[in-house]
N, C-alpha and C. Protein backbone atom coordinates (compact mmCIF):
# COMPACT_ATOMS: atom_id res chain seq x y z
N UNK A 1 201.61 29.92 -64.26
CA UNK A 1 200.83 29.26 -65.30
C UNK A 1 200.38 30.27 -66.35
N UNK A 2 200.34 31.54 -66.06
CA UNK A 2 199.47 32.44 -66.82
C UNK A 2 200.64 32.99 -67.97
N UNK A 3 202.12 33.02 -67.32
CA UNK A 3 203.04 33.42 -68.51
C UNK A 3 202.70 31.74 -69.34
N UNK A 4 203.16 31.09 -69.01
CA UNK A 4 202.93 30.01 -70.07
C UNK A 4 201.87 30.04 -71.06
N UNK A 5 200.65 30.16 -70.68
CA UNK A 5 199.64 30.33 -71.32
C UNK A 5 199.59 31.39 -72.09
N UNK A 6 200.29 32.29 -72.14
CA UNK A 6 199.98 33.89 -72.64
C UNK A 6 201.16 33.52 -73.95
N UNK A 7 202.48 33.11 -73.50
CA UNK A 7 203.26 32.11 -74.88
C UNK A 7 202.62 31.55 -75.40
N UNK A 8 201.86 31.04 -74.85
CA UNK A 8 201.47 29.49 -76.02
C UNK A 8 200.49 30.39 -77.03
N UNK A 9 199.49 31.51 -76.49
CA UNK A 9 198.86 32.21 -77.25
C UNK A 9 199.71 33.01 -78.35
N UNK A 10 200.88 33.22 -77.73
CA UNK A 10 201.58 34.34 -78.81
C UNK A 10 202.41 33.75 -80.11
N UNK A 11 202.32 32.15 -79.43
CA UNK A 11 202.90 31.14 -80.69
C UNK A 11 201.95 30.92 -81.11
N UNK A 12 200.53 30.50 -80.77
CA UNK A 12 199.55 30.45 -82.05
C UNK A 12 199.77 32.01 -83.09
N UNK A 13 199.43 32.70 -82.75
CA UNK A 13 199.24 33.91 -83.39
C UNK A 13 200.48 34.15 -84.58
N UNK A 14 201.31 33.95 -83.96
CA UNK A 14 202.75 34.12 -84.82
C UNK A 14 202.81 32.61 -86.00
N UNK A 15 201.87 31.59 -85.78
CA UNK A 15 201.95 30.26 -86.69
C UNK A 15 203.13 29.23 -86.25
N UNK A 16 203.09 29.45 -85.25
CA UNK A 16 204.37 28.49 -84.02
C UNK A 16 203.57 27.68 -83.83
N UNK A 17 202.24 27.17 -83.36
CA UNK A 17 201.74 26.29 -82.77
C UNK A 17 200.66 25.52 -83.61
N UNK A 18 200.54 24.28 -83.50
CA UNK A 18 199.55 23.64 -84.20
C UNK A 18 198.45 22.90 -82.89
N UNK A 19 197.25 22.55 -83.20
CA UNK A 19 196.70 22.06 -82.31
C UNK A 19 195.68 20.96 -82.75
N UNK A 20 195.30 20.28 -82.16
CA UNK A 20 194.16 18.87 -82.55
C UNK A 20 195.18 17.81 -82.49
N UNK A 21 194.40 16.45 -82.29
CA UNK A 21 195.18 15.32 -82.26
C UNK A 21 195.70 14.89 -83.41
N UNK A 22 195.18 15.14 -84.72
CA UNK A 22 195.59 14.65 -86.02
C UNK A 22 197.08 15.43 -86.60
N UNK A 23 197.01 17.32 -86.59
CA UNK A 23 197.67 17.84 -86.32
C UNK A 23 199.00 17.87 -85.18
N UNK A 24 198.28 18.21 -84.64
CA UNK A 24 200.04 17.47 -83.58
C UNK A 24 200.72 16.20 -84.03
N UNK A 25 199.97 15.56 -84.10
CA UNK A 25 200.60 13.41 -84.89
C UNK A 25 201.59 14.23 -85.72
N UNK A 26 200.71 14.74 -86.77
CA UNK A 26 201.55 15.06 -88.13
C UNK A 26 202.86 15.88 -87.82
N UNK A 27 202.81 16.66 -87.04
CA UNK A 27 203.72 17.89 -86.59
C UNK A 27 204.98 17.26 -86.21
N UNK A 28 204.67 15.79 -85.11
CA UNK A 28 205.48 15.19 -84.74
C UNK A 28 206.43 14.46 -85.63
N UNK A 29 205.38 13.19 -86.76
CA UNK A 29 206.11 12.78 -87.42
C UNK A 29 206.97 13.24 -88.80
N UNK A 30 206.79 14.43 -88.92
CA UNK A 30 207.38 15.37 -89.74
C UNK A 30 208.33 16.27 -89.12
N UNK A 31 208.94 15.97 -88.09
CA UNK A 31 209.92 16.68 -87.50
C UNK A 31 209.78 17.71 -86.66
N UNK A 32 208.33 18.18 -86.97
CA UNK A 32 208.45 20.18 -86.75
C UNK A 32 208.14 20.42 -85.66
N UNK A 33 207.59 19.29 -84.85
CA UNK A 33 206.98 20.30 -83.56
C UNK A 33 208.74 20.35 -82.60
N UNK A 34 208.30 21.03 -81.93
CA UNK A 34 210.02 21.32 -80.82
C UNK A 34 209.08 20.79 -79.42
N UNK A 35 207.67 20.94 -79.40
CA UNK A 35 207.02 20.33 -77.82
C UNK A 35 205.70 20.36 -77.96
N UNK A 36 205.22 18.97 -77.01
CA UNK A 36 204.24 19.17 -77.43
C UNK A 36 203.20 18.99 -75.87
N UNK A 37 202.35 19.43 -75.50
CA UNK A 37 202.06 19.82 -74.37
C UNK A 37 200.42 19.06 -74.78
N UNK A 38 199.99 17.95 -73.63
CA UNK A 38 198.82 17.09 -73.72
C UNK A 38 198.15 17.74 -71.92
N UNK A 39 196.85 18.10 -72.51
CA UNK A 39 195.77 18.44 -71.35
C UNK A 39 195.84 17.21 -70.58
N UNK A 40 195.94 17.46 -68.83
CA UNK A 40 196.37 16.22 -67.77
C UNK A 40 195.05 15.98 -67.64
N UNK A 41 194.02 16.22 -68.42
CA UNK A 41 192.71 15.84 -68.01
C UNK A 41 192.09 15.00 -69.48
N UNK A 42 192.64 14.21 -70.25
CA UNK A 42 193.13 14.07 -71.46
C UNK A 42 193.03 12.55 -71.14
N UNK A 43 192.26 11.43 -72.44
CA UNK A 43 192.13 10.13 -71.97
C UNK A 43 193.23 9.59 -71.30
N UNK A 44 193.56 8.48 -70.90
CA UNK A 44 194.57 7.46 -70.94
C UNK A 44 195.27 7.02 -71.82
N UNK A 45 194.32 6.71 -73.27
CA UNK A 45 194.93 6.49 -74.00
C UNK A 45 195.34 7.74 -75.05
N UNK A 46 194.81 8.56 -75.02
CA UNK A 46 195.24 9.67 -75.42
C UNK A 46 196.74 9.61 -75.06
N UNK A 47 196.95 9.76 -74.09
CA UNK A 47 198.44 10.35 -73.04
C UNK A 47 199.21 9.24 -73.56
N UNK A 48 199.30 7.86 -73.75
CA UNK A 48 199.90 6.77 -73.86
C UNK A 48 200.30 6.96 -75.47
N UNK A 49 199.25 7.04 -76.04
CA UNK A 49 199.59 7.56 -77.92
C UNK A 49 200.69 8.40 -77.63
N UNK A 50 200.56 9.60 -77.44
CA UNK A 50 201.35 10.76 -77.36
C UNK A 50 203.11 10.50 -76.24
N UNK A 51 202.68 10.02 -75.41
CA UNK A 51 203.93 9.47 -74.93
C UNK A 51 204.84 8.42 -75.36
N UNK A 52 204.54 7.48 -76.91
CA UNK A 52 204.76 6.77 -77.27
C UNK A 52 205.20 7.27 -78.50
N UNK A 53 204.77 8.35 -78.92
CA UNK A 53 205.46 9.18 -79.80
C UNK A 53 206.50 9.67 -80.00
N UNK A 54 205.75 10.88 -79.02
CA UNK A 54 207.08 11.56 -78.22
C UNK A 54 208.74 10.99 -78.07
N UNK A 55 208.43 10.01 -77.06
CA UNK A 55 209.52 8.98 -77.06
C UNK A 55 210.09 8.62 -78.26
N UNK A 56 209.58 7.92 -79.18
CA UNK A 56 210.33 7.52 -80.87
C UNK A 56 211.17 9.13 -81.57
N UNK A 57 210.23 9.49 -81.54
CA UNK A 57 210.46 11.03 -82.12
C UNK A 57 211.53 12.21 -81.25
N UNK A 58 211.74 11.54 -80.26
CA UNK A 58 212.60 12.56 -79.22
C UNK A 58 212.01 13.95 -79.25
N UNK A 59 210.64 13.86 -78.54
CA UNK A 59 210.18 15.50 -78.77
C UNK A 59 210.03 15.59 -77.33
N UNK A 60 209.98 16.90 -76.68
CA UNK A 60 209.84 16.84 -75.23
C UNK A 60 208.21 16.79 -75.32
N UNK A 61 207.62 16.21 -74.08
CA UNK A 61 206.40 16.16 -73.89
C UNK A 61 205.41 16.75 -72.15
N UNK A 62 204.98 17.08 -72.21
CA UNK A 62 204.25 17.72 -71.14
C UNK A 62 202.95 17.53 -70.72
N UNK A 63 202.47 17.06 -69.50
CA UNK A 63 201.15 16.72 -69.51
C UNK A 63 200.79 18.32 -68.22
N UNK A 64 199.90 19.14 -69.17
CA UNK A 64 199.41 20.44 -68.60
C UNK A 64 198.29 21.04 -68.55
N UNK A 65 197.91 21.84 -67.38
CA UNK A 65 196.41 22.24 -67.40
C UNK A 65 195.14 21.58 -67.97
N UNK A 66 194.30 21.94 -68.08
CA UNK A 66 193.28 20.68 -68.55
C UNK A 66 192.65 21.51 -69.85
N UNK A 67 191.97 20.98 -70.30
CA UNK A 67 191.24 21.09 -72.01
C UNK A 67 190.90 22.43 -71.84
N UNK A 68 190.17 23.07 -71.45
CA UNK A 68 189.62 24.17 -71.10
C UNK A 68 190.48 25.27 -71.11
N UNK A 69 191.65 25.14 -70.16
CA UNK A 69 192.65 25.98 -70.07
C UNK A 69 193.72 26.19 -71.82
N UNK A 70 193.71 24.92 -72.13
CA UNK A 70 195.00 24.80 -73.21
C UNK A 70 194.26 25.75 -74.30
N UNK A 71 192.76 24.92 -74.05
CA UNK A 71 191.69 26.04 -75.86
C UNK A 71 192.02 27.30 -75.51
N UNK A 72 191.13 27.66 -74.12
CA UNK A 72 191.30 29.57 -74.13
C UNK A 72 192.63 30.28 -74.01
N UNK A 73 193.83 29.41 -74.06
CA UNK A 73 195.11 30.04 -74.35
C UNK A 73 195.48 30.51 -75.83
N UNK A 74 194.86 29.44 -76.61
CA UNK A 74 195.19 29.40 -77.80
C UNK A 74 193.92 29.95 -78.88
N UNK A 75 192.93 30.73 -77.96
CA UNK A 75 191.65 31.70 -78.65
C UNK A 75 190.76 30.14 -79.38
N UNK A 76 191.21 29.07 -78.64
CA UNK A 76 190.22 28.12 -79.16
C UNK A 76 189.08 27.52 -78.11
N UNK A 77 187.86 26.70 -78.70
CA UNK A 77 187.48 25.44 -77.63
C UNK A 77 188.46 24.98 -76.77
N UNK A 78 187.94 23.97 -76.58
CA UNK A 78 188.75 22.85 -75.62
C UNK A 78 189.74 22.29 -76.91
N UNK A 79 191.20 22.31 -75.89
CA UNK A 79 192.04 21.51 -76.67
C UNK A 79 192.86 20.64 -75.74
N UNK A 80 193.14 19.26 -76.39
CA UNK A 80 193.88 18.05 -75.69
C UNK A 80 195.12 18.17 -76.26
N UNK A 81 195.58 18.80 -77.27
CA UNK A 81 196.56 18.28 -77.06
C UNK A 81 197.11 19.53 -78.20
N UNK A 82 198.76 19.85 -77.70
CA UNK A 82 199.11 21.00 -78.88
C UNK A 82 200.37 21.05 -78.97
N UNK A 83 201.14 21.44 -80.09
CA UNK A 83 202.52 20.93 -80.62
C UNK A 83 203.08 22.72 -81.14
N UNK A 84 204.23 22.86 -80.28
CA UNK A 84 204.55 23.80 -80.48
C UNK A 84 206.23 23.78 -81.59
N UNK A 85 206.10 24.43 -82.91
CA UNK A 85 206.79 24.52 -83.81
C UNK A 85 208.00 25.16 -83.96
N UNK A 86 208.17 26.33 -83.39
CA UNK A 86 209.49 27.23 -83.47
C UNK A 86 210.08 26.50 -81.54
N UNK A 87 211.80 26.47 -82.06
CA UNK A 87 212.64 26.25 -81.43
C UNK A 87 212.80 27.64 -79.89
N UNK A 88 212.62 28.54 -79.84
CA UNK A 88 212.74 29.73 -79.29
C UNK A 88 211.09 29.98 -78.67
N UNK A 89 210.15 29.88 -79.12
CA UNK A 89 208.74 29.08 -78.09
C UNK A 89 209.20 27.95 -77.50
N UNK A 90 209.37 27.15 -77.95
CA UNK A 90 209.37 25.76 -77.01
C UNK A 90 210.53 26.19 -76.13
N UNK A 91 211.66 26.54 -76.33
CA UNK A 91 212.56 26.35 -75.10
C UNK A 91 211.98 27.54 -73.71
N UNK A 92 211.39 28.38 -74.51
CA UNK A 92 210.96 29.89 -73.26
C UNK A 92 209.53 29.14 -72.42
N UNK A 93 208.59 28.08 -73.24
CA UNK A 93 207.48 27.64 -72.39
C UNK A 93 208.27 26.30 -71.56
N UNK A 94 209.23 25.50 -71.93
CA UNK A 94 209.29 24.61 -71.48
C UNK A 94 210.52 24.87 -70.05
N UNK A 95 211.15 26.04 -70.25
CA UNK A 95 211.22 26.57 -69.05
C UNK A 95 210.69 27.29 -67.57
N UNK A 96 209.44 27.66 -68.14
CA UNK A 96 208.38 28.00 -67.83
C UNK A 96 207.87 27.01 -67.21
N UNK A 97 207.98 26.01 -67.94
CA UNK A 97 207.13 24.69 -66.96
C UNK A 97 208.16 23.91 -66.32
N UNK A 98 208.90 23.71 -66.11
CA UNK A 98 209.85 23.31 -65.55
C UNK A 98 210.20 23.83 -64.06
N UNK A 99 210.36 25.33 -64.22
CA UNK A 99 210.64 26.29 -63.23
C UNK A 99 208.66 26.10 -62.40
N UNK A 100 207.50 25.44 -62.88
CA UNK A 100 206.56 25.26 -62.25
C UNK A 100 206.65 23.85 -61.85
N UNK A 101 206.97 22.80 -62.00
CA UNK A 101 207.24 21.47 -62.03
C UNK A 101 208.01 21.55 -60.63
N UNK A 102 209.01 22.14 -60.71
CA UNK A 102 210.21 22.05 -59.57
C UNK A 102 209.57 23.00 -58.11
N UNK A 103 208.32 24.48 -58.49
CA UNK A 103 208.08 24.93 -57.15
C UNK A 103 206.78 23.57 -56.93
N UNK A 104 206.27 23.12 -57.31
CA UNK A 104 205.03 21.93 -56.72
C UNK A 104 205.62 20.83 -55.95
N UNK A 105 207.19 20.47 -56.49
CA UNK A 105 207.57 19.55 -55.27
C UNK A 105 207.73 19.83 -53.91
């Protein structure tokens, strides 16, 4: 979890990552995000917006760590929800989570 998190910080920094719910929307429906990763501690309907997106938009989507964790990755508060922009972040975190997805089964 901690390499993931330490990416997601190094894509904020570099201007790879956008974050907030209004922001991510936009990221999505403008093409740019490559993934977008929603805190599993994150409403219902939160998760349902965003998975309903996702889906139209063909963006990969991820429900990860909780609010707390996603902000202090990204040198912020609490964040629900965050959209990662460059092609070469998203494929190195979403392997990352994947390769964690598959040891929890």
């Amino acid at each position: 979890m901690n390499k993931g998190l330490s990416l997601l910080g190094l894509a904020r920094r570099s201007g790879n990552l956008v974050s907030g719910e209004f922001s991510v929307t936009e990221a999505i429906r403008k093409h740019k995000a490559c993934l977008v990763i929603v805190a599993r501690d994150a409403s219902d309907n939160t998760k349902k917006t965003f998975r309903n997106l996702c889906n139209h938009y063909q963006v990969p989507l991820y429900f990860w760590c909780d609010k707390d964790q996603l902000g202090h990755a990204i040198g912020k508060e609490f964040r629900v929800s965050i959209a990662v922009t460059d092609q070469g972040f998203s494929d190195a975190v979403c392997k990352l989570l994947d390769k964690e997805e598959s040891m929890e089964v």
